[in-house]
C-alpha atoms as a PDB file:
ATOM      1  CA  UNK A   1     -24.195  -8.494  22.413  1.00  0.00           C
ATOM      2  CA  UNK A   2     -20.602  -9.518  21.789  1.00  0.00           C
ATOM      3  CA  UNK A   3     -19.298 -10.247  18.713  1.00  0.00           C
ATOM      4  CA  UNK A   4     -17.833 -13.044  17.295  1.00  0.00           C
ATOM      5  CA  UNK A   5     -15.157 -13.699  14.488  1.00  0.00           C
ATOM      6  CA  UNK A   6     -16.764 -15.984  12.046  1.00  0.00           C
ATOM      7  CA  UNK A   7     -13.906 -17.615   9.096  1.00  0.00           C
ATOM      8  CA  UNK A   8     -15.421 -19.569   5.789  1.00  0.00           C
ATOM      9  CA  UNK A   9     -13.095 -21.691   3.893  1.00  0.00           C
ATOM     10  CA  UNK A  10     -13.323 -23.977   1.374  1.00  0.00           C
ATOM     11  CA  UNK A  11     -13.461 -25.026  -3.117  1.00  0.00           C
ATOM     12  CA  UNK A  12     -13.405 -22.439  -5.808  1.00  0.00           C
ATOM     13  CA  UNK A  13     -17.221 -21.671  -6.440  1.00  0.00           C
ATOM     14  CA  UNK A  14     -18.824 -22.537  -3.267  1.00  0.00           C
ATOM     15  CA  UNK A  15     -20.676 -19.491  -3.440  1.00  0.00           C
ATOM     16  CA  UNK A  16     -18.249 -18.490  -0.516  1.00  0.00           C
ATOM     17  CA  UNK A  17     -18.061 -14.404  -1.734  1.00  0.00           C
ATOM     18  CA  UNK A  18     -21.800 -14.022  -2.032  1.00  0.00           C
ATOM     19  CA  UNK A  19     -22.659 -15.812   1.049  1.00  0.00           C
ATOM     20  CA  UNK A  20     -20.095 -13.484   3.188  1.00  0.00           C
ATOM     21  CA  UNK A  21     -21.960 -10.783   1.349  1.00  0.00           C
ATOM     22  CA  UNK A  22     -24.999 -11.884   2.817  1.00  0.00           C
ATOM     23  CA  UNK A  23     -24.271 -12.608   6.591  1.00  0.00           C
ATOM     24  CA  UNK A  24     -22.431  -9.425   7.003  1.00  0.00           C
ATOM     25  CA  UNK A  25     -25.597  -7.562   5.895  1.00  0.00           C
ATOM     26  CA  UNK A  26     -27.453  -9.739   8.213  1.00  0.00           C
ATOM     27  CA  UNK A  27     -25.462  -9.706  10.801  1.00  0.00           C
ATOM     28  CA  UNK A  28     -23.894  -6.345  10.582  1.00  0.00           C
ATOM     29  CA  UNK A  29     -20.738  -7.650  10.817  1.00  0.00           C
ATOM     30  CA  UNK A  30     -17.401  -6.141   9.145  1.00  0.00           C
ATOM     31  CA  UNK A  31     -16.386  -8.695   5.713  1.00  0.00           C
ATOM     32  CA  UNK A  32     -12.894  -9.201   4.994  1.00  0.00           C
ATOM     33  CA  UNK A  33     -12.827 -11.087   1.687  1.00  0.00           C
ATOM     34  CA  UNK A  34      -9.013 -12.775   1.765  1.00  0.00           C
ATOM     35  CA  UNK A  35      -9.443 -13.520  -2.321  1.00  0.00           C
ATOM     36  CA  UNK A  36     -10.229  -9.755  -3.070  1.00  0.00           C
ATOM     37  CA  UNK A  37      -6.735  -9.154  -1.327  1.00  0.00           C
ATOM     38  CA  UNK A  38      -5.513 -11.352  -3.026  1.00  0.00           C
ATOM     39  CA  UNK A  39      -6.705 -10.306  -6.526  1.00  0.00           C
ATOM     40  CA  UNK A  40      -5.903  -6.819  -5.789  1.00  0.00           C
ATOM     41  CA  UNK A  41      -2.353  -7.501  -5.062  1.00  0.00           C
ATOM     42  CA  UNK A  42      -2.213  -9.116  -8.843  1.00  0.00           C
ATOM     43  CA  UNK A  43      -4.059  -6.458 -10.348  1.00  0.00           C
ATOM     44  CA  UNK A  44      -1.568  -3.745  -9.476  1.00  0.00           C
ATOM     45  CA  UNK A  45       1.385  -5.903  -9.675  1.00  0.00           C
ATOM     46  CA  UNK A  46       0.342  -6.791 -12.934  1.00  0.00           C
ATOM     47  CA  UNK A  47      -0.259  -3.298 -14.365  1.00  0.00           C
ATOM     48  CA  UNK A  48       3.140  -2.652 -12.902  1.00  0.00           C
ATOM     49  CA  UNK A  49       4.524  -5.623 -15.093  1.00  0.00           C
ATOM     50  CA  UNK A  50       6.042  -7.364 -12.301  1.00  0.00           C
ATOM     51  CA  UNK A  51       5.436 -11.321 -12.222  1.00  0.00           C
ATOM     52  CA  UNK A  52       5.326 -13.331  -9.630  1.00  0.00           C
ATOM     53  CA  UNK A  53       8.887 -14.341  -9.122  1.00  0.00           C
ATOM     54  CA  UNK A  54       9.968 -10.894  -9.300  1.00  0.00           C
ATOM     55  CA  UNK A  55       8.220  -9.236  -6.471  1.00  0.00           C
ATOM     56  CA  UNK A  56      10.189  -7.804  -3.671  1.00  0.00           C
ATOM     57  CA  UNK A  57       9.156  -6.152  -0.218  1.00  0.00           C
ATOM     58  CA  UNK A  58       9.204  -2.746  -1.557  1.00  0.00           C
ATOM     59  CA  UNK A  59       6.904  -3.650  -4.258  1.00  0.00           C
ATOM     60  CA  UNK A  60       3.822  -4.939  -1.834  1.00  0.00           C
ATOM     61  CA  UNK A  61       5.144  -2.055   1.208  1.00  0.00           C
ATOM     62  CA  UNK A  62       3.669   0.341  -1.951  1.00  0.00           C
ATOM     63  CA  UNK A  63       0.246  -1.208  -1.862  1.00  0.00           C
ATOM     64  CA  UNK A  64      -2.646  -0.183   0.430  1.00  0.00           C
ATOM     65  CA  UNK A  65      -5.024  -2.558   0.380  1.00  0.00           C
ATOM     66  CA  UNK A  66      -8.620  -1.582   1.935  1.00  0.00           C
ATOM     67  CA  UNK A  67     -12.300  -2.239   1.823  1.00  0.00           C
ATOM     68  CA  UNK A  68     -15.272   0.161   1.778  1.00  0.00           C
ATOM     69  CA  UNK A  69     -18.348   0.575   3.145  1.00  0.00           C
ATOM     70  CA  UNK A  70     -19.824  -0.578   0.125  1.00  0.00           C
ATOM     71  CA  UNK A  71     -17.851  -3.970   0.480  1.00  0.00           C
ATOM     72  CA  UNK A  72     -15.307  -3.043  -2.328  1.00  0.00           C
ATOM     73  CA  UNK A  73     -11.898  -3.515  -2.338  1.00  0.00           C
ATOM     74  CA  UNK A  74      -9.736  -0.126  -2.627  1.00  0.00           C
ATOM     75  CA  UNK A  75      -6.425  -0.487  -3.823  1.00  0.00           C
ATOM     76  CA  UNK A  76      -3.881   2.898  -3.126  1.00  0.00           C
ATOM     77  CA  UNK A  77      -7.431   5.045  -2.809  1.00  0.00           C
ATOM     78  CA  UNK A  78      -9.154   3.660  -5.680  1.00  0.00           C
ATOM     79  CA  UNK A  79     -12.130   1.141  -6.113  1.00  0.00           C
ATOM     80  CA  UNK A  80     -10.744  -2.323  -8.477  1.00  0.00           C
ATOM     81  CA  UNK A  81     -13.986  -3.943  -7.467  1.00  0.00           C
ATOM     82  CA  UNK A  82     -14.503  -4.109 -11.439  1.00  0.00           C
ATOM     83  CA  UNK A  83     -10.782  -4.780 -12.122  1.00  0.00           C
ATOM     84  CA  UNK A  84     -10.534  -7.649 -10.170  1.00  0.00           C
ATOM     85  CA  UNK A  85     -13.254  -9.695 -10.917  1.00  0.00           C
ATOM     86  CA  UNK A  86     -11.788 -10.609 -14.361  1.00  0.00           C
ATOM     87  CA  UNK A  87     -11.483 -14.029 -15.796  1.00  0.00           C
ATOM     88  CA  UNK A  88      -7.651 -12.692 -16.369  1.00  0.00           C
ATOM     89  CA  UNK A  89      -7.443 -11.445 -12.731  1.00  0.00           C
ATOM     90  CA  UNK A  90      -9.031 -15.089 -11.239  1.00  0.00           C
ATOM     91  CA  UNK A  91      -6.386 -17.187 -13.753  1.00  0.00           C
ATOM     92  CA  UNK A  92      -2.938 -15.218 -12.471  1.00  0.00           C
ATOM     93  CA  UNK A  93      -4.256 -14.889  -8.963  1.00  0.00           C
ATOM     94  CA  UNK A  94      -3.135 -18.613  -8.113  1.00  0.00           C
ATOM     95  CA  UNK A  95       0.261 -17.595  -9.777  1.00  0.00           C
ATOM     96  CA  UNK A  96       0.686 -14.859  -7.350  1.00  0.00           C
ATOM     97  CA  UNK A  97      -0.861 -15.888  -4.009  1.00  0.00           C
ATOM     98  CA  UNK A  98       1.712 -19.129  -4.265  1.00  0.00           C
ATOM     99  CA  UNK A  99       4.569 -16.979  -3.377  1.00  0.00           C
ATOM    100  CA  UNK A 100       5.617 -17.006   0.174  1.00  0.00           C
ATOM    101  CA  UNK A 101       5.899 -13.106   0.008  1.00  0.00           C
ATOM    102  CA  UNK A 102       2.494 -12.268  -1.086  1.00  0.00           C
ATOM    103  CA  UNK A 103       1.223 -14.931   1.382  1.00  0.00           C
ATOM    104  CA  UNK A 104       2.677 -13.112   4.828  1.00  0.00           C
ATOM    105  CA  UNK A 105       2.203 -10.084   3.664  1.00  0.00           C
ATOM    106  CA  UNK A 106      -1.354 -10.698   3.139  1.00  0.00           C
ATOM    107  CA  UNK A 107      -1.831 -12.826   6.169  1.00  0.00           C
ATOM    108  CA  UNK A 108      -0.001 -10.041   8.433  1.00  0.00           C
ATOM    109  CA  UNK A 109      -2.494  -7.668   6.947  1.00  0.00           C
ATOM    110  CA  UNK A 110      -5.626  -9.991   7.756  1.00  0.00           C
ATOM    111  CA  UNK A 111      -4.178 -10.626  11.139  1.00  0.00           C
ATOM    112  CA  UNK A 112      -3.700  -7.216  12.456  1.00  0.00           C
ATOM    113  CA  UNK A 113      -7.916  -6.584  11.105  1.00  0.00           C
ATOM    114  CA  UNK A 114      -9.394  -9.177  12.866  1.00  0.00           C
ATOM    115  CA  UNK A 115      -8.159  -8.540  16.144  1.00  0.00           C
ATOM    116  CA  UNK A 116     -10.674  -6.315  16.499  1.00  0.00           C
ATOM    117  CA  UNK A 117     -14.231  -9.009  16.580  1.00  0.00           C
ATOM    118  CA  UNK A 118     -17.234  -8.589  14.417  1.00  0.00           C
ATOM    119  CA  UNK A 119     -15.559  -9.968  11.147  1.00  0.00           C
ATOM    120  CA  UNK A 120     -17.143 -12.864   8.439  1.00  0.00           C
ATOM    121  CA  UNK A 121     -13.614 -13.620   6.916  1.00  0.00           C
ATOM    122  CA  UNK A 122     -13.589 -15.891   3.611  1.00  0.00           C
ATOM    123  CA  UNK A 123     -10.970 -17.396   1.491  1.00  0.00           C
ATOM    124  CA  UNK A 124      -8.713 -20.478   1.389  1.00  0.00           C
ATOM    125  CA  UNK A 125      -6.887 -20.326   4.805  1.00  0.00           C
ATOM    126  CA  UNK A 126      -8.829 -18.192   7.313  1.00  0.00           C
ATOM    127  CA  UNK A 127      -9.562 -20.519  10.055  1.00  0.00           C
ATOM    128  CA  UNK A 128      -6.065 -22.515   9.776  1.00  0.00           C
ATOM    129  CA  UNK A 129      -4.043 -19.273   9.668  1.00  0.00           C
ATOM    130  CA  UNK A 130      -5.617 -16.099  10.006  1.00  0.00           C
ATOM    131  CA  UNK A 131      -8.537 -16.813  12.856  1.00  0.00           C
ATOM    132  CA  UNK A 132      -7.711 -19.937  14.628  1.00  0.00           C
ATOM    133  CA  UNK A 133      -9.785 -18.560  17.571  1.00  0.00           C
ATOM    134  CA  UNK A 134     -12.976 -17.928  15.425  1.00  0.00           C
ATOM    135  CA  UNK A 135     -16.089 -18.967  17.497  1.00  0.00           C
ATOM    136  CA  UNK A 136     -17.808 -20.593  14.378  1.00  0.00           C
ATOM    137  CA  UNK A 137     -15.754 -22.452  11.416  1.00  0.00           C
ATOM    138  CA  UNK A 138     -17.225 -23.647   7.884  1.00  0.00           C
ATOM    139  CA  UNK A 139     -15.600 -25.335   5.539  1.00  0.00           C
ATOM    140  CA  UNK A 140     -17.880 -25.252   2.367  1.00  0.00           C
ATOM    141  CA  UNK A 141     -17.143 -28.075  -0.849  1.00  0.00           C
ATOM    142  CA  UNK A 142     -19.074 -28.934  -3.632  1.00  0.00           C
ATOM    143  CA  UNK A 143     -19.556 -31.571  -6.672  1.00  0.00           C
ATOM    144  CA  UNK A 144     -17.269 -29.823  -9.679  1.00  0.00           C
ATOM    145  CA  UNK A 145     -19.721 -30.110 -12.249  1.00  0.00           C
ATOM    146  CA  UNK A 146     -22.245 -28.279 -10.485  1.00  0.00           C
ATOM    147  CA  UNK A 147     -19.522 -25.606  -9.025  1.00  0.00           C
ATOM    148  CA  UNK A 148     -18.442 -25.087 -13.013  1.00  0.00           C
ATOM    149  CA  UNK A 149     -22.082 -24.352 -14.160  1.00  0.00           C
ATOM    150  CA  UNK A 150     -22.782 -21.890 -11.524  1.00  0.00           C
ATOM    151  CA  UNK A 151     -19.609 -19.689 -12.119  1.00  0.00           C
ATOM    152  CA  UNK A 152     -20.467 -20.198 -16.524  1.00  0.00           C
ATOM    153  CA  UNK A 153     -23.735 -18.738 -15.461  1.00  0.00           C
ATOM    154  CA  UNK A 154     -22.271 -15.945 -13.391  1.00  0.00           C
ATOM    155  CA  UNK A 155     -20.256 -15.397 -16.540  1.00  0.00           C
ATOM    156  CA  UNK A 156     -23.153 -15.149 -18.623  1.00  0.00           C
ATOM    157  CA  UNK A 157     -24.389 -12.231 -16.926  1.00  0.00           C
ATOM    158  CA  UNK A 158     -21.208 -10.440 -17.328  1.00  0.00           C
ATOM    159  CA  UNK A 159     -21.974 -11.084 -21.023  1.00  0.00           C
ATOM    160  CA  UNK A 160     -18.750 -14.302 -20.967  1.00  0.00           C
ATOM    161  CA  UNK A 161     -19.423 -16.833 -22.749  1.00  0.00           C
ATOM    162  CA  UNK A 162     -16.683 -20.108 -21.724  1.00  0.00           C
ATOM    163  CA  UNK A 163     -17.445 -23.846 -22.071  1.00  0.00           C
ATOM    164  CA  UNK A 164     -18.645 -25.460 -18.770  1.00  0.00           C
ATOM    165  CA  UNK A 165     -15.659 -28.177 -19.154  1.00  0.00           C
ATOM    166  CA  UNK A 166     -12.874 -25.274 -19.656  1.00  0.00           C
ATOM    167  CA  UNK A 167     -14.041 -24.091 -16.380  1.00  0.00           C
ATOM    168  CA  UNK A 168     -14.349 -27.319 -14.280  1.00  0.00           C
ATOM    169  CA  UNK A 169     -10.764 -27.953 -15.034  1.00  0.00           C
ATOM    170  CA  UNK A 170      -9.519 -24.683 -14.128  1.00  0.00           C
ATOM    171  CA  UNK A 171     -11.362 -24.986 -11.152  1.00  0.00           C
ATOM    172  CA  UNK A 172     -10.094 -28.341  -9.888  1.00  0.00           C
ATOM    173  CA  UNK A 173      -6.396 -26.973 -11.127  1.00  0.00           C
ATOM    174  CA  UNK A 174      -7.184 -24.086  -8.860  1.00  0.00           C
ATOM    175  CA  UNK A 175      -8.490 -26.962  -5.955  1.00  0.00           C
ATOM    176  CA  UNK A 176      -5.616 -28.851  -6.377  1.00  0.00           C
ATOM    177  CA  UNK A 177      -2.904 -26.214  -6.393  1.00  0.00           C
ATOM    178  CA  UNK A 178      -4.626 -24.217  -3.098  1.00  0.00           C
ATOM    179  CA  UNK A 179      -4.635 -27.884  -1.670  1.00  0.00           C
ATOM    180  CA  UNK A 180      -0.893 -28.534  -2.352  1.00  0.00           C
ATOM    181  CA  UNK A 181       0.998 -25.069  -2.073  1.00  0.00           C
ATOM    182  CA  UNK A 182       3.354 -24.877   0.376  1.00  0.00           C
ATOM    183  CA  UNK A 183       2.460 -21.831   2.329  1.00  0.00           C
ATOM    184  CA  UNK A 184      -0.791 -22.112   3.977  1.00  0.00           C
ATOM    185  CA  UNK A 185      -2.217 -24.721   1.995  1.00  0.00           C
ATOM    186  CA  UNK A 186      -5.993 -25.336   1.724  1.00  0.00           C
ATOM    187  CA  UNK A 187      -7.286 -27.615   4.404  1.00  0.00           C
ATOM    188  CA  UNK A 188     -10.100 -28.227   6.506  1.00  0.00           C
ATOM    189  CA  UNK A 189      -9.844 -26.931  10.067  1.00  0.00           C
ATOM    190  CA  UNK A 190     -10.567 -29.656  12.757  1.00  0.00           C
ATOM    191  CA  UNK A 191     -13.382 -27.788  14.553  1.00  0.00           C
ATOM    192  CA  UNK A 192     -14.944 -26.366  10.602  1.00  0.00           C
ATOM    193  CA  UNK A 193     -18.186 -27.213   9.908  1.00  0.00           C
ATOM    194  CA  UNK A 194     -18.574 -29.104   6.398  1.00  0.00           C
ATOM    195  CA  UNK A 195     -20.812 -27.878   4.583  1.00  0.00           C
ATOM    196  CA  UNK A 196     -22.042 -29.491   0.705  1.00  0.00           C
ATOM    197  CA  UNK A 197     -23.036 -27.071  -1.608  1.00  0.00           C
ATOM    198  CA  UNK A 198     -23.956 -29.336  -4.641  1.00  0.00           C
ATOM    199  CA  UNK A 199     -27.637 -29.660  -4.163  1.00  0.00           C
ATOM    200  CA  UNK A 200     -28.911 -26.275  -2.102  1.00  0.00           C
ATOM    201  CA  UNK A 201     -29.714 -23.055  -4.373  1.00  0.00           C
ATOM    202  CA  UNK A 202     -27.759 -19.988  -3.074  1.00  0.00           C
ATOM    203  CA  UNK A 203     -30.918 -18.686  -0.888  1.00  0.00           C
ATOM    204  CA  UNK A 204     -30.350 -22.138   0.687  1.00  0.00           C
ATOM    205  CA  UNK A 205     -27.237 -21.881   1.632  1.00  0.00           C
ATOM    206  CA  UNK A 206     -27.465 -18.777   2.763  1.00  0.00           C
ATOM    207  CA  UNK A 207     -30.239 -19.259   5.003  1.00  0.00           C
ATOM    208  CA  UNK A 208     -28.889 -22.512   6.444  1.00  0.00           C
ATOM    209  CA  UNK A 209     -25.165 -20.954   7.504  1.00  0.00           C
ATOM    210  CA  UNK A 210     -27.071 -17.913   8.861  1.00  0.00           C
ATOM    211  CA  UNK A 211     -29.133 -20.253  11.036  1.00  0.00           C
ATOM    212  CA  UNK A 212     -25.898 -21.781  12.387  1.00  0.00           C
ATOM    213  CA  UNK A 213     -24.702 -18.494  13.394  1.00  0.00           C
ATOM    214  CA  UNK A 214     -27.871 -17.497  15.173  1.00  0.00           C
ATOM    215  CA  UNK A 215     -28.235 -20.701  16.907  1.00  0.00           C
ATOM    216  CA  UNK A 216     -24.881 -19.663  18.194  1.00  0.00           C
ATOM    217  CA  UNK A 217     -25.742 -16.618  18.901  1.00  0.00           C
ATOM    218  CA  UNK A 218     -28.824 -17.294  20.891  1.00  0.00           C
ATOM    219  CA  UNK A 219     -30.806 -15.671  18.507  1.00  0.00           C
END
């Protein structure tokens, strides 16, 4: 069968990493996680010392940005899975994917992947910018509260212990400046399927998109 190009948007803590996870397995579909890119762009800038305003072509022409088979990100040959998932990494990430340079360079990397089908993209701008012509669109959102007490128990388990109100207002900070950036700011796509995350566990959610997909499918 045919494959499709499949792009999931949508709020910090939607569960949007794990569920790509999940439907690529599935599926056996190709995952192209925009925020890893993202985050592994800051890392090695930021090991390099070079901030945001600073960075020039020749600084992101000397990154190589890939993912494994194992679904982790490889930076210049080497596996940041572990560097990037940081609290440090997900506060200066913002910082860095505001600038117009990171942003098409990025997006002309994503572009030039998914022209081949058979991809479940995620981030903040897939449908809108990188996969206009994906066949299925989702948009997922969720109550604050709820997102911020998911992501302090993710945190737990990486032995991080941060109050649940410290992250609900970094979270809506990082809503609010994806939703008001001026390169490829976050929005809903027209044809995206809204999806609210505030009452289903993760199995839910999982379960439900992948049902969308296979009614799709024909499956």
């Amino acid at each position: 069968m045919k494959k499709i190009n499949i792009a999931i948007d949508g709020l910090s803590a939607t569960g949007k990493g794990e569920t790509t996870k999940y439907l690529a397995k599935q599926l056996n579909y190709k995952l192209l996680d925009s925020g890893a890119m993202y985050r592994g762009v800051t890392w090695d800038l930021k090991r390099k010392n070079i901030i945001p305003e600073d960075v020039t072509e020749i600084d992101l022409a000397s990154i190589h940005i890939e993912f494994g088979e194992n679904g982790h990100l490889y930076v210049n040959g080497k596996d940041v899975e572990h560097n990037i998932r940081t609290e440090v990494i997900s506060k200066l990430t913002p910082q860095y994917a505001k600038e117009k340079i990171i942003r098409y360079y990025i997006n002309k990397e994503l572009k030039e992947l998914v022209k081949e089908r058979g991809y479940i993209a995620e981030g903040r701008d897939i449908a809108n910018n990188i996969m206009p012509d994906a066949e299925i669109k989702l948009f997922l959102v969720g109550d604050s509260e709820i997102r911020a007490k998911r992501r302090q128990e993710q945190l737990k388990k990486k032995g991080i212990l941060e109050n649940v109100e410290t992250i609900r207002i970094d979270l809506e900070s990082r809503d609010h400046a994806d939703m008001n950036r001026d390169v490829a700011p976050l929005v809903k796509h027209r044809e995206a399927i809204e999806i609210d995350t505030t009452q289903i566990s993760m199995d839910e959610q999982n379960e439900f998109i992948l049902s969308i997909i296979q009614k799709y499918l024909g499956k």
